[in-house]
Protein backbone atom coordinates (compact mmCIF):
# COMPACT_ATOMS: atom_id res chain seq x y z
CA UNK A 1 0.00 0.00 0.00
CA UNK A 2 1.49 3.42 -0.59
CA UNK A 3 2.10 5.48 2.38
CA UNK A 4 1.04 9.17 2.60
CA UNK A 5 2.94 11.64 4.40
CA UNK A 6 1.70 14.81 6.29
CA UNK A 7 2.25 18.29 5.94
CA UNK A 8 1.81 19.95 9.37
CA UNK A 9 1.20 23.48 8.84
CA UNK A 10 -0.69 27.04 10.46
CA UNK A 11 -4.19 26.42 10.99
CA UNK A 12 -4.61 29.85 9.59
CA UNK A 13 -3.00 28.96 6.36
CA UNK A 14 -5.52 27.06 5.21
CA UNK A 15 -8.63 28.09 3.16
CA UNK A 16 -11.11 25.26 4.89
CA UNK A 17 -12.51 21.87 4.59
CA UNK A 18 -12.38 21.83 0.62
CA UNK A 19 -8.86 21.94 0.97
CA UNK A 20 -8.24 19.15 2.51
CA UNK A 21 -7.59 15.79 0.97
CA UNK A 22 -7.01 12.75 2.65
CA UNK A 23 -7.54 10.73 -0.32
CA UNK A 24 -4.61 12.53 -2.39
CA UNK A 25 -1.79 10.14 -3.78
CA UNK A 26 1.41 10.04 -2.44
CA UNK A 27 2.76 12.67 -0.41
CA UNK A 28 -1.06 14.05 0.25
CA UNK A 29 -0.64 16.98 2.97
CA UNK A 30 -2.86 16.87 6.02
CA UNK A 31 -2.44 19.98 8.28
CA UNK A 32 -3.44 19.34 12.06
CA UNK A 33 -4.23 22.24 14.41
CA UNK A 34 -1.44 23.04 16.45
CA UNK A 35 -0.95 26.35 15.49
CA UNK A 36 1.90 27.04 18.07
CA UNK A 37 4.37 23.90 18.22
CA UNK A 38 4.77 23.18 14.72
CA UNK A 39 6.24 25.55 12.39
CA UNK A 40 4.39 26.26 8.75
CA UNK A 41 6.11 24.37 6.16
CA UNK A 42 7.53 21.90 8.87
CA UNK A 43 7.18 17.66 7.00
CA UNK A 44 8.06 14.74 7.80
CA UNK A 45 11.22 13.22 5.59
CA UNK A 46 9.81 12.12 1.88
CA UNK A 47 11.90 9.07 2.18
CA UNK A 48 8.35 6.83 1.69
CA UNK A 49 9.90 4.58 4.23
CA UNK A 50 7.05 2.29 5.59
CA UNK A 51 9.12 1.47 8.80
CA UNK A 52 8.46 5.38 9.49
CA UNK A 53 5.11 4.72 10.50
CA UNK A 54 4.56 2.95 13.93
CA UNK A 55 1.12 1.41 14.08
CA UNK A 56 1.81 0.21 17.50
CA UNK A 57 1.08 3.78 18.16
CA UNK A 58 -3.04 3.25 17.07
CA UNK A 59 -4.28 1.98 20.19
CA UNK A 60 -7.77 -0.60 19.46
CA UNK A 61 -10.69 1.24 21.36
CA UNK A 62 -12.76 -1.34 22.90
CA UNK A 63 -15.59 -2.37 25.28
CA UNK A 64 -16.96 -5.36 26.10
CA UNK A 65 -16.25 -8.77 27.34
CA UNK A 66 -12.85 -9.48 25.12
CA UNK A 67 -13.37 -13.32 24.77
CA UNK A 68 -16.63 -13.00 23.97
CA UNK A 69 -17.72 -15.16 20.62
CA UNK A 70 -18.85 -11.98 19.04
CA UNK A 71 -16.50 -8.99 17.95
CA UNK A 72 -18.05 -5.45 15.94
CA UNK A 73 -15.93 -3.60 14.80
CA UNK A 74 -17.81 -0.19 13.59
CA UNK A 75 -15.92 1.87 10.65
CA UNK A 76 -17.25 5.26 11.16
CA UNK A 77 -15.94 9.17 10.95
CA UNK A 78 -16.50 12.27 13.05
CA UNK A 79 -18.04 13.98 10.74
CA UNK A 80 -20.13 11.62 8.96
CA UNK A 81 -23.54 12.75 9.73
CA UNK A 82 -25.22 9.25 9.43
CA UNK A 83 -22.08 7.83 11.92
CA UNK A 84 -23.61 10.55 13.98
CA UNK A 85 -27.09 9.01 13.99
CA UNK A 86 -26.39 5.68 14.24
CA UNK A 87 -24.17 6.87 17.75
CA UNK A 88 -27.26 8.98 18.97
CA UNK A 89 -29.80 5.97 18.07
CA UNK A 90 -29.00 2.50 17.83
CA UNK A 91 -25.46 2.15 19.41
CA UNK A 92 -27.25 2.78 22.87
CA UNK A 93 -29.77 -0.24 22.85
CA UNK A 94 -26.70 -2.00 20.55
CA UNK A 95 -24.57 -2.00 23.50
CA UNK A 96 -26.82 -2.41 26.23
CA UNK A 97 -28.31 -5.65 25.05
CA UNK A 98 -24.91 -6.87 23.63
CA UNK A 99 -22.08 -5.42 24.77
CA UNK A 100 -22.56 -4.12 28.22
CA UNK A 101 -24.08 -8.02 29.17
CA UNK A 102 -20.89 -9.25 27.72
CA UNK A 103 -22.02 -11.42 25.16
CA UNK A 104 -20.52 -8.89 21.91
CA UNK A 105 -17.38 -7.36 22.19
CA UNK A 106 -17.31 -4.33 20.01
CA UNK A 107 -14.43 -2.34 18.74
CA UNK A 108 -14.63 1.14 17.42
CA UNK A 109 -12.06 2.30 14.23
CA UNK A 110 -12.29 5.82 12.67
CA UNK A 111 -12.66 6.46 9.21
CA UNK A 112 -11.13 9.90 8.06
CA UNK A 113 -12.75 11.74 4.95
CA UNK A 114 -11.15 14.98 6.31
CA UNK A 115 -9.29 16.98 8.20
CA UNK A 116 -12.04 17.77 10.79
CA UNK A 117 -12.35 14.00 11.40
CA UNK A 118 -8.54 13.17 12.28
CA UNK A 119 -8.51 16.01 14.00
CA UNK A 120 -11.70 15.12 16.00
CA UNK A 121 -10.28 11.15 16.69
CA UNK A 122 -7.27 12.71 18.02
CA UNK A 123 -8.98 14.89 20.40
CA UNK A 124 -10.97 11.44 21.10
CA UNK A 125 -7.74 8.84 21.54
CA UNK A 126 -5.87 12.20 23.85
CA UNK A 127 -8.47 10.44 26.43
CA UNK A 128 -6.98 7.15 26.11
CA UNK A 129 -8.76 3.89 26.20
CA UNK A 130 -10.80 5.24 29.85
CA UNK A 131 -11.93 8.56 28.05
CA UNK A 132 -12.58 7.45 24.04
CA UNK A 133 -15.96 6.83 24.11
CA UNK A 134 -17.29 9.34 26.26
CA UNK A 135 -15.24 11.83 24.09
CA UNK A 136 -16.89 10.38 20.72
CA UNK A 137 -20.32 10.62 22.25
CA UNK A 138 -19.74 14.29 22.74
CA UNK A 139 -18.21 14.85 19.29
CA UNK A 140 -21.14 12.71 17.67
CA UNK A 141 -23.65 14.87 19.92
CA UNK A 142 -22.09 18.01 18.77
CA UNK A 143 -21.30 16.99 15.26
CA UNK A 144 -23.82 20.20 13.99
CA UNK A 145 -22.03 22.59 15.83
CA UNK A 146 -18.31 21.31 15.26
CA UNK A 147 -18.08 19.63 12.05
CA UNK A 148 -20.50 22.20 9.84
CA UNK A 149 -18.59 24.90 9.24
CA UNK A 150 -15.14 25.74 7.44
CA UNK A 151 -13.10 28.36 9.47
CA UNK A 152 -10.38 25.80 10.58
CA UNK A 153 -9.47 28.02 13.80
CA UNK A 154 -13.32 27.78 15.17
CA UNK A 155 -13.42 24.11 14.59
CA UNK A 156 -10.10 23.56 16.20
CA UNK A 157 -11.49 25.93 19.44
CA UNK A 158 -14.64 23.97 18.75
CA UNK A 159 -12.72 20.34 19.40
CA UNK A 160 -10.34 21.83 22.10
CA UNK A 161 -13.32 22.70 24.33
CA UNK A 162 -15.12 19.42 23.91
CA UNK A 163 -11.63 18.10 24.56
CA UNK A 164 -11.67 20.36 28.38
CA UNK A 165 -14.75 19.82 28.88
CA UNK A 166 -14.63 16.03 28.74
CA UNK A 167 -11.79 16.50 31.44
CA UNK A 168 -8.11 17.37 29.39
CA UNK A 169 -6.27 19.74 30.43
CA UNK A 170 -4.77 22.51 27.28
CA UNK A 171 -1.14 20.71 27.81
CA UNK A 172 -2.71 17.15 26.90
CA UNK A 173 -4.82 18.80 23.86
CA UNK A 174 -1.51 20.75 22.60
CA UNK A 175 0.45 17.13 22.87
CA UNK A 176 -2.26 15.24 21.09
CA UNK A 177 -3.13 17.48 18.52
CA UNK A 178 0.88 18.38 17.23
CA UNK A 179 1.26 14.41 17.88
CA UNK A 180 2.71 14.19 14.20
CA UNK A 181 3.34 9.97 14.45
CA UNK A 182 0.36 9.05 15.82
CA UNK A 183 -1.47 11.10 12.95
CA UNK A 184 0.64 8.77 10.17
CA UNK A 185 0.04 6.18 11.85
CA UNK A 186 -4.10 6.49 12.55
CA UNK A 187 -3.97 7.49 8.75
CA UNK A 188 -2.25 4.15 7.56
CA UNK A 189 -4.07 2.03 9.73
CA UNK A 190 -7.20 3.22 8.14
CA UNK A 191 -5.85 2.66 4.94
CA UNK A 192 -4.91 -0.92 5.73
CA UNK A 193 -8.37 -1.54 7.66
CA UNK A 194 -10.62 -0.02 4.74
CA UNK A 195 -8.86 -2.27 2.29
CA UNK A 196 -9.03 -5.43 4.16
CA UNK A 197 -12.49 -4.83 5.29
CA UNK A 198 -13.59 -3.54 2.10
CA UNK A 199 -15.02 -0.91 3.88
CA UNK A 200 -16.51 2.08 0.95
CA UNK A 201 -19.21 3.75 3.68
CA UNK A 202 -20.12 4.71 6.87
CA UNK A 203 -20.63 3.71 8.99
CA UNK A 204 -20.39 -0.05 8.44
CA UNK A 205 -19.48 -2.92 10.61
CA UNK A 206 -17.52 -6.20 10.31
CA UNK A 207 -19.43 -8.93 12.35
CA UNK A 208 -16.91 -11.91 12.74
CA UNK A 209 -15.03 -11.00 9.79
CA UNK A 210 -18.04 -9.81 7.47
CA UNK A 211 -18.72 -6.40 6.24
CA UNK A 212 -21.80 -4.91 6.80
CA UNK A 213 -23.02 -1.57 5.91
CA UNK A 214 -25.65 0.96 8.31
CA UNK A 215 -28.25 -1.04 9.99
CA UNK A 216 -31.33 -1.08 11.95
CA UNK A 217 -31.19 -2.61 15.57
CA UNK A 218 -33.27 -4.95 14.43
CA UNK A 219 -31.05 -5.76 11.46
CA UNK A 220 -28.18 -6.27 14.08
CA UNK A 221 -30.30 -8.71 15.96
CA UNK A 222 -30.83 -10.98 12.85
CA UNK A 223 -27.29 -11.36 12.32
CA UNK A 224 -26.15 -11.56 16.11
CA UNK A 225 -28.84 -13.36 17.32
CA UNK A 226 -28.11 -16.76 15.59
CA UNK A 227 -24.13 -16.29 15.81
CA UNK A 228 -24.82 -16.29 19.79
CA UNK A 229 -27.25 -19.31 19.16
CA UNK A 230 -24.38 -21.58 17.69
CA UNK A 231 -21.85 -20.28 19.65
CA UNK A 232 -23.61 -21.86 22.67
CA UNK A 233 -24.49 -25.27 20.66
């Protein structure tokens, strides 16, 4: 797979969400907020060394009981505005009859289709495995407000005080969002996820190693019911 690098660059240099793209070829620039630590025109070394990246750096955010015979994983970005719905709607009754009685574990992987959204899953993963999910409900809860607009400094203040609000502190925010490796890395592992899983929308969901696309609780329940069934048989 080829590796894109990142251009870290001045907030204020850039025009807005049109210029971003995350889906450029090789060498595709992807500015991240920190307006203060990183110098404009500062980039990582062209040298398109894979070893570069260090995907141990991607942490898998989880819940649920981890040997259970079911695993989700859900595919889904910050600012996808169906992600969004399916996080305010059926992910609650999703994990409360599956997940949170053990019987599903369920992993969640971001998809990026902008700067906004790596930007937002960093602010997420600066809570660590304890703080991720309660720092994606608030960014899936306050996708209208965030994620809508295109003047990069308000939706970087925008994602810093969901980040303080959810308990960081500015020095952990600063860190996480100038954390140039774990950007490459959360970028690649994407990359490498969306082409093994085939995944081309979101949100979608591999159940035991099938894709799925959005779905109905009830949908969910077709599929997980009977996998529980013979699990137990």
């Amino acid at each position: 797979m080829k590796r894109r690098t990142f251009l870290l660059s001045s907030a204020a240099a850039l025009t807005g969400v049109g210029g971003y793209n995350l889906y450029a070829a090789l060498n595709g620039r992807a500015p991240l907020p920190g307006t203060s630590l990183i110098e404009p025109g500062a980039a990582f070394a062209q040298t398109g060394a894979e070893e570069m990246i260090d995907l141990s750096l991607v942490e898998e955010m989880e819940i649920g009981n981890p040997d259970a015979a079911v695993t989700i994983i859900e595919f889904s970005s910050f600012t996808c505005p169906h992600c969004a719905r399916f996080n305010q709607t059926v992910y609650g009754d999703l994990k409360a009859a599956y997940v949170d009685t053990g019987l599903v574990r369920y992993i969640k992987r971001e998809v990026y289709f902008d700067a906004f959204g790596l930007w937002a899953a960093l602010v997420a993963r600066c809570g660590g495995q304890a703080g991720y999910f309660d720092i994606a409900a608030m960014l899936y809860a306050e996708q209208s407000i965030w994620a809508r607009g295109d003047d990069t400094a308000a939706v970087a203040a925008s994602l810093r005080d969901i980040g303080l609000r959810a308990g960081l502190t500015t020095e952990q925010l600063e860190v996480c969002f100038t954390d140039r490796p774990l950007a490459m890395a959360m970028i690649q592992t994407y990359q490498t996820n969306a082409e093994e899983f085939n995944v081309r929308s979101t949100p979608s969901f591999v159940i035991n190693g099938e894709t799925y696309s959005n779905m109905s609780l009830a949908e969910f329940q077709a599929i997980l019911d009977p996998l529980l069934a013979a699990s137990e048989g």
